[in-house]
N, C-alpha and C. Protein backbone atom coordinates (compact mmCIF):
# COMPACT_ATOMS: atom_id res chain seq x y z
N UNK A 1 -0.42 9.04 -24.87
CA UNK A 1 0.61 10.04 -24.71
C UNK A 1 1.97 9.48 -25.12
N UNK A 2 2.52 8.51 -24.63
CA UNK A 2 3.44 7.46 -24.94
C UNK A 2 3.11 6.20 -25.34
N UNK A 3 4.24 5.99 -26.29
CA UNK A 3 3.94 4.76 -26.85
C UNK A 3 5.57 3.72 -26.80
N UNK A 4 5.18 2.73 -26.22
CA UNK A 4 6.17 1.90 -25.81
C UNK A 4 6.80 0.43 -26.61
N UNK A 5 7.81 0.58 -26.85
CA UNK A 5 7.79 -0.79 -28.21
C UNK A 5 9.29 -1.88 -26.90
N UNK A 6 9.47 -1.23 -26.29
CA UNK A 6 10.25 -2.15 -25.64
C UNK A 6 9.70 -3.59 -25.31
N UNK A 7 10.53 -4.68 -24.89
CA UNK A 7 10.08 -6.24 -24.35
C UNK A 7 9.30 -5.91 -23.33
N UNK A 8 8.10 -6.44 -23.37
CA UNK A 8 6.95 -6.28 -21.98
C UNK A 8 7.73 -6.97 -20.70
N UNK A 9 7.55 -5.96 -19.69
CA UNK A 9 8.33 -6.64 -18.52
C UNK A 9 7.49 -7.22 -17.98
N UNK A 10 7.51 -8.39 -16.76
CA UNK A 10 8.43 -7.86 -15.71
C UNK A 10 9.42 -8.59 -15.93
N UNK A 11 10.49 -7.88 -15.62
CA UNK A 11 12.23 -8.38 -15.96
C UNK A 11 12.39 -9.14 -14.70
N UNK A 12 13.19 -9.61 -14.40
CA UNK A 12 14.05 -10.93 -13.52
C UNK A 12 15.64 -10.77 -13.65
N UNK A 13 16.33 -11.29 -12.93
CA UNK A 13 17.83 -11.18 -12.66
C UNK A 13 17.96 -12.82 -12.55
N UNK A 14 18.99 -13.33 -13.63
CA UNK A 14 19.89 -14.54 -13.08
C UNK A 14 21.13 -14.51 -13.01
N UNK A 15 21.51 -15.17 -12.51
CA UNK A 15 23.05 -15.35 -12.52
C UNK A 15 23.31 -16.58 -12.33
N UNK A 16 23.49 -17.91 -13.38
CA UNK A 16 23.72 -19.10 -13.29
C UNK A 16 24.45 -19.53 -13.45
N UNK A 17 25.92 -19.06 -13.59
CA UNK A 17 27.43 -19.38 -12.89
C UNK A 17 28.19 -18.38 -12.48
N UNK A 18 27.79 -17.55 -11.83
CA UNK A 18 28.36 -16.64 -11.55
C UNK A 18 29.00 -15.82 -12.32
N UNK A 19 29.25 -14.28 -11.89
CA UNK A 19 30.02 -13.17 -12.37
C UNK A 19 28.91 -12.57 -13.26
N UNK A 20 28.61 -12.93 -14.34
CA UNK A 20 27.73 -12.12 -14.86
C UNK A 20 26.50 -12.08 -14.92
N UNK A 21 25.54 -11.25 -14.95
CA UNK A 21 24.14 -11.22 -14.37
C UNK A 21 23.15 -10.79 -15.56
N UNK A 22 22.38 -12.08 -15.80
CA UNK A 22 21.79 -11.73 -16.51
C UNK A 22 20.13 -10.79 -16.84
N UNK A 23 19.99 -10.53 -17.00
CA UNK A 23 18.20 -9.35 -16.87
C UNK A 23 17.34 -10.01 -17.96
N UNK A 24 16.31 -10.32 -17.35
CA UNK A 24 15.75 -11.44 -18.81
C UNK A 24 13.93 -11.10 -18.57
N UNK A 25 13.41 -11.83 -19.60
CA UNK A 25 11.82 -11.22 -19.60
C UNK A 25 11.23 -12.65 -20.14
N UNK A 26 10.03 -13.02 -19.40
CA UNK A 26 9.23 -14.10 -20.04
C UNK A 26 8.53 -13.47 -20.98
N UNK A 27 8.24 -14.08 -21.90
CA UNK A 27 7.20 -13.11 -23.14
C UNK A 27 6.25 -14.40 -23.30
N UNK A 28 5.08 -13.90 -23.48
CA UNK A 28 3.58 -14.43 -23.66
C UNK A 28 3.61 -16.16 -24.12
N UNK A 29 4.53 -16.54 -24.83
CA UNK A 29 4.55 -17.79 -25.25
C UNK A 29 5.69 -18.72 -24.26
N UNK A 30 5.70 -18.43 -22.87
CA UNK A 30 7.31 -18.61 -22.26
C UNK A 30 8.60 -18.87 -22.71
N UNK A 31 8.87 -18.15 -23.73
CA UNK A 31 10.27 -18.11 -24.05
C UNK A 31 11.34 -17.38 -23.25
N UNK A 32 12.11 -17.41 -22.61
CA UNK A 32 12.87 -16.67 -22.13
C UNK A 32 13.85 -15.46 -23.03
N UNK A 33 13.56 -13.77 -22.80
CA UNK A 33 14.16 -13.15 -24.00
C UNK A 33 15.31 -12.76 -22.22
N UNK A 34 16.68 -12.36 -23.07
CA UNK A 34 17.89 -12.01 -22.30
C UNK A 34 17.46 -10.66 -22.84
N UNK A 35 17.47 -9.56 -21.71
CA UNK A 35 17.20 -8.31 -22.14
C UNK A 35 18.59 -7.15 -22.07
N UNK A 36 19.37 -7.65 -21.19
CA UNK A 36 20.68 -7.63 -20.67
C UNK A 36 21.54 -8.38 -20.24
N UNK A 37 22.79 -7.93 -20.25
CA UNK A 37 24.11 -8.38 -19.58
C UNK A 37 24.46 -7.18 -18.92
N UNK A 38 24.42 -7.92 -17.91
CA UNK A 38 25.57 -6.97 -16.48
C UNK A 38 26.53 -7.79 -15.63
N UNK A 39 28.15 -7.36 -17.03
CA UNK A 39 29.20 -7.85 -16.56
C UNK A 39 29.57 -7.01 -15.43
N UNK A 40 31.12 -7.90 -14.61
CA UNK A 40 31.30 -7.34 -13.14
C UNK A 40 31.72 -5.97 -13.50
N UNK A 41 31.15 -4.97 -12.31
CA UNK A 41 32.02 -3.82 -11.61
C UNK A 41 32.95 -3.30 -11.12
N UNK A 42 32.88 -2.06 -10.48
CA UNK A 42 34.38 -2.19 -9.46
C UNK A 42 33.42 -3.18 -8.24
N UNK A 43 32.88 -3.62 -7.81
CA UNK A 43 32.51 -4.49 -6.98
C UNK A 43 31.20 -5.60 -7.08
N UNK A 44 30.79 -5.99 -6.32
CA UNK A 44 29.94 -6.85 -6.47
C UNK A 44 28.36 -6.64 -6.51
N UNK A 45 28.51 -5.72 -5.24
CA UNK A 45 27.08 -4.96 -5.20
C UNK A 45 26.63 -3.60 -5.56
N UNK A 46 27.49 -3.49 -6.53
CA UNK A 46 27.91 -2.18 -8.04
C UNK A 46 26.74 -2.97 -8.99
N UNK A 47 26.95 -4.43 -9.39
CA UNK A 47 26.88 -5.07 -10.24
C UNK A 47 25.29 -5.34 -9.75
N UNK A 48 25.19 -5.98 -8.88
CA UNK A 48 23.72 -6.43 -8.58
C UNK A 48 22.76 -5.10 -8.96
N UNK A 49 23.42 -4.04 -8.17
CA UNK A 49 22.75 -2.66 -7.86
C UNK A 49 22.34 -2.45 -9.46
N UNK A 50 23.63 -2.30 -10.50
CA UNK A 50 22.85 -2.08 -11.70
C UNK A 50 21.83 -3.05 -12.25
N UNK A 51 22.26 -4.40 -11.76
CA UNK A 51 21.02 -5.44 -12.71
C UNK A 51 19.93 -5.28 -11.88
N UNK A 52 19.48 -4.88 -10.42
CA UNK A 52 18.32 -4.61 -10.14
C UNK A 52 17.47 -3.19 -10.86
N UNK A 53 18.34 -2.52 -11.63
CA UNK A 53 17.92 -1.20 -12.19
C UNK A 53 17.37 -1.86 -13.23
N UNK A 54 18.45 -1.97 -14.10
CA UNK A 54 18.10 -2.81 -15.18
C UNK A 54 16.44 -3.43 -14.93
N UNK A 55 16.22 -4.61 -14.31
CA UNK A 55 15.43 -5.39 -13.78
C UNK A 55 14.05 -4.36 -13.61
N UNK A 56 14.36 -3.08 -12.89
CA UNK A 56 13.20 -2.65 -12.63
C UNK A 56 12.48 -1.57 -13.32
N UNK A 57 13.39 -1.22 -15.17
CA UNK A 57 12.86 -0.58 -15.64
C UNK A 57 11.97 -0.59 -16.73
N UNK A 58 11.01 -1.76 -16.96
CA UNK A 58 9.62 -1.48 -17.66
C UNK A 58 8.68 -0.70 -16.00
N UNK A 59 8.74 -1.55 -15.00
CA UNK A 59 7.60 -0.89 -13.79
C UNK A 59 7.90 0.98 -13.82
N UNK A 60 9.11 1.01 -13.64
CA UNK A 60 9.55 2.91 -13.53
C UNK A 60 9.12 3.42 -14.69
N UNK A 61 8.99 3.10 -15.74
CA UNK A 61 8.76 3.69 -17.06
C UNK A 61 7.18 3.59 -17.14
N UNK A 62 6.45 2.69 -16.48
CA UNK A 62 5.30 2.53 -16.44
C UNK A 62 4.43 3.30 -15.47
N UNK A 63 5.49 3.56 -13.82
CA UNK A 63 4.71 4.66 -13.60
C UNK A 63 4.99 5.98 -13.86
N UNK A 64 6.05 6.52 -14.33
CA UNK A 64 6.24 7.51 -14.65
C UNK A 64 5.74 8.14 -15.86
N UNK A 65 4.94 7.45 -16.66
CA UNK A 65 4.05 7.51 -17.53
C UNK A 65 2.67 7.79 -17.05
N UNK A 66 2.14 6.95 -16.42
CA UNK A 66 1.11 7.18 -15.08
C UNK A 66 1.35 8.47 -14.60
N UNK A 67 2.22 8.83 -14.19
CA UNK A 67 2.51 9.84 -13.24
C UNK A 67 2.50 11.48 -14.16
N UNK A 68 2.94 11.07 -15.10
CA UNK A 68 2.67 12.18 -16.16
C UNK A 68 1.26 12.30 -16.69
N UNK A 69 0.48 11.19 -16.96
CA UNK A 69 -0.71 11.81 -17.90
C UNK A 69 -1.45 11.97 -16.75
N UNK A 70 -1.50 11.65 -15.37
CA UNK A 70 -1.97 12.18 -14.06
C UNK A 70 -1.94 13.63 -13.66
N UNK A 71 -0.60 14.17 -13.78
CA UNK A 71 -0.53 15.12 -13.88
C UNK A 71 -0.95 16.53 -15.07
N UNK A 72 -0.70 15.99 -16.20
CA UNK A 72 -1.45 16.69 -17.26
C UNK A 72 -2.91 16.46 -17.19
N UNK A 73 -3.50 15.60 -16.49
CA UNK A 73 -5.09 16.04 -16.60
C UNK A 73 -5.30 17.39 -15.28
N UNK A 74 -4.22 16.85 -13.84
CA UNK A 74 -4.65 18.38 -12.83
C UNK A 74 -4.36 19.51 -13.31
N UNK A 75 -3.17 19.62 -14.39
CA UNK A 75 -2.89 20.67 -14.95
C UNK A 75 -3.84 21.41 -15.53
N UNK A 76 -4.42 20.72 -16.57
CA UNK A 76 -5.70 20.76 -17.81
C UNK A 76 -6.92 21.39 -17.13
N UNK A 77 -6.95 20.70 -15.59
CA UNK A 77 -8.19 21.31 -14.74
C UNK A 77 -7.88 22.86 -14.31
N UNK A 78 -7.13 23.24 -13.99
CA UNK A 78 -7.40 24.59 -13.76
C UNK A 78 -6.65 25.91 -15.24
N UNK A 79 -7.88 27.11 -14.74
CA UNK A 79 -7.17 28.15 -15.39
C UNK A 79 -6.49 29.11 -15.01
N UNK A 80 -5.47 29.36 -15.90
CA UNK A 80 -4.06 30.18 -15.27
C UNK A 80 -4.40 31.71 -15.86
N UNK A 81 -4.41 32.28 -15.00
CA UNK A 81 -4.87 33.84 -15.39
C UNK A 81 -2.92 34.18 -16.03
N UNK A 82 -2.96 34.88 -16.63
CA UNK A 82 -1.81 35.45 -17.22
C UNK A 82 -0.88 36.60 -16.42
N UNK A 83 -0.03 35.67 -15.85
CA UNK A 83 0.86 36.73 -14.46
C UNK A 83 0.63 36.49 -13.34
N UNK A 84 -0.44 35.52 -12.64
CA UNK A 84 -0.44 34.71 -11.73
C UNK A 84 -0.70 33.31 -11.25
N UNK A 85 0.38 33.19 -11.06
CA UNK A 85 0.69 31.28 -10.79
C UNK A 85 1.11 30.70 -11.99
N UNK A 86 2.34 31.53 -12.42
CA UNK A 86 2.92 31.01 -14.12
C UNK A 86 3.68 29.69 -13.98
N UNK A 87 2.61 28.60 -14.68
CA UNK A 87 2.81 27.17 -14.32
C UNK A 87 3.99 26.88 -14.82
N UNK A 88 4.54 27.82 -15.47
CA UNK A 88 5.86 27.27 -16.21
C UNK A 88 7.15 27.48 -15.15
N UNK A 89 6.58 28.65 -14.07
CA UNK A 89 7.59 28.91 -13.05
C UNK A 89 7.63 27.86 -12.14
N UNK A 90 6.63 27.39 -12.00
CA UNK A 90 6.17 26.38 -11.07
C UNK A 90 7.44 25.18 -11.15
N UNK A 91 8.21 24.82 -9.83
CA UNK A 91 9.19 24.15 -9.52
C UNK A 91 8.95 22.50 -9.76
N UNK A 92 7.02 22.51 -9.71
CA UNK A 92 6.91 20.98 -9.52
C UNK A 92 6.52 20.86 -11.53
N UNK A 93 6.22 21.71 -12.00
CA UNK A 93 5.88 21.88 -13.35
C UNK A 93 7.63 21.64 -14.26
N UNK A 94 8.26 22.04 -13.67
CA UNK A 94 9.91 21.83 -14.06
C UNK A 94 10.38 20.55 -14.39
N UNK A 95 9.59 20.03 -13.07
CA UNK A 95 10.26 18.35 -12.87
C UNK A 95 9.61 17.72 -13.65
N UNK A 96 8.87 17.78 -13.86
CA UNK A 96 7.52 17.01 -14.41
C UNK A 96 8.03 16.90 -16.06
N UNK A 97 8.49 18.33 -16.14
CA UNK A 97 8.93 18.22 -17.78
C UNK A 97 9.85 17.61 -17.68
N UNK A 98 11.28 17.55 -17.32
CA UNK A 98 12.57 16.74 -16.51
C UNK A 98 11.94 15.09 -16.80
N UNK A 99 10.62 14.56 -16.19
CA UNK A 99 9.59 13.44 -16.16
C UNK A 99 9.96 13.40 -17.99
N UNK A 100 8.82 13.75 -18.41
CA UNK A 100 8.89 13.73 -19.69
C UNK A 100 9.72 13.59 -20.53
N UNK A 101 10.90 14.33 -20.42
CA UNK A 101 11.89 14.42 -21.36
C UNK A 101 12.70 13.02 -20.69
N UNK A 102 12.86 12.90 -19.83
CA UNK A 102 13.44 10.99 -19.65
C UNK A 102 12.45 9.86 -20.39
N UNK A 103 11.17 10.09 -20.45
CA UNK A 103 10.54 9.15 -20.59
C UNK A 103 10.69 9.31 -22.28
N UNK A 104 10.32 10.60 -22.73
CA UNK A 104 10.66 10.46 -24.37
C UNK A 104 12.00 9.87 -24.43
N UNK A 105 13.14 10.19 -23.65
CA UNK A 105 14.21 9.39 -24.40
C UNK A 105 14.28 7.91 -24.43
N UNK A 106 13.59 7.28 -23.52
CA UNK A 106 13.61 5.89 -22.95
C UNK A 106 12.42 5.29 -24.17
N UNK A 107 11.55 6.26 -24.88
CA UNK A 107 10.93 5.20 -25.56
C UNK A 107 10.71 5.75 -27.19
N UNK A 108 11.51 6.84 -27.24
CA UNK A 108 11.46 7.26 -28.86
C UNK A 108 13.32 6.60 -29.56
């Protein structure tokens, strides 16, 4: 369904002299790749707060991928008679696309 070309996570946070924080990824041969910089904020735990985001987005992108082709198979299982239970009205069918359309932007 998706196809992902980003650095394989799992990402990590350093910060080895302080102030700026780095977001980094071991890749298969242990090289260390820097995947980010997260210079300071208006505060300190502004700054962490984003490099833990940073940090935690191959896992979110991974289940929210999960979480989508999960959902398109319960979808796929039932049939929608025409004028009742219009899946497109459907509030959790909304989000789901909302799902999708983040995840296409994050990996096209």
């Amino acid at each position: 369904m998706f196809e992902t070309t980003h650095t394989p996570g799992p990402f990590f946070t350093t910060c080895p002299h302080g102030g700026t924080i780095y977001v980094e990824a071991r890749l298969r041969d242990s090289t260390i790749q820097e995947v980010a910089v997260v210079g300071p904020t208006e505060t300190p735990e502004q700054q962490q707060a984003n490099a833990k985001l940073f940090a935690a987005a191959p896992e979110l992108l991974k289940s929210a991928m999960e979480v989508c082709e999960a959902w398109g198979k319960f979808i796929d299982s039932f049939d929608y008679a025409p004028g009742v239970g219009d899946v497109a009205e459907n509030i959790e069918f909304q989000e789901m696309m909302r799902l999708r359309i983040a995840i296409n932007a994050a990996t096209q």
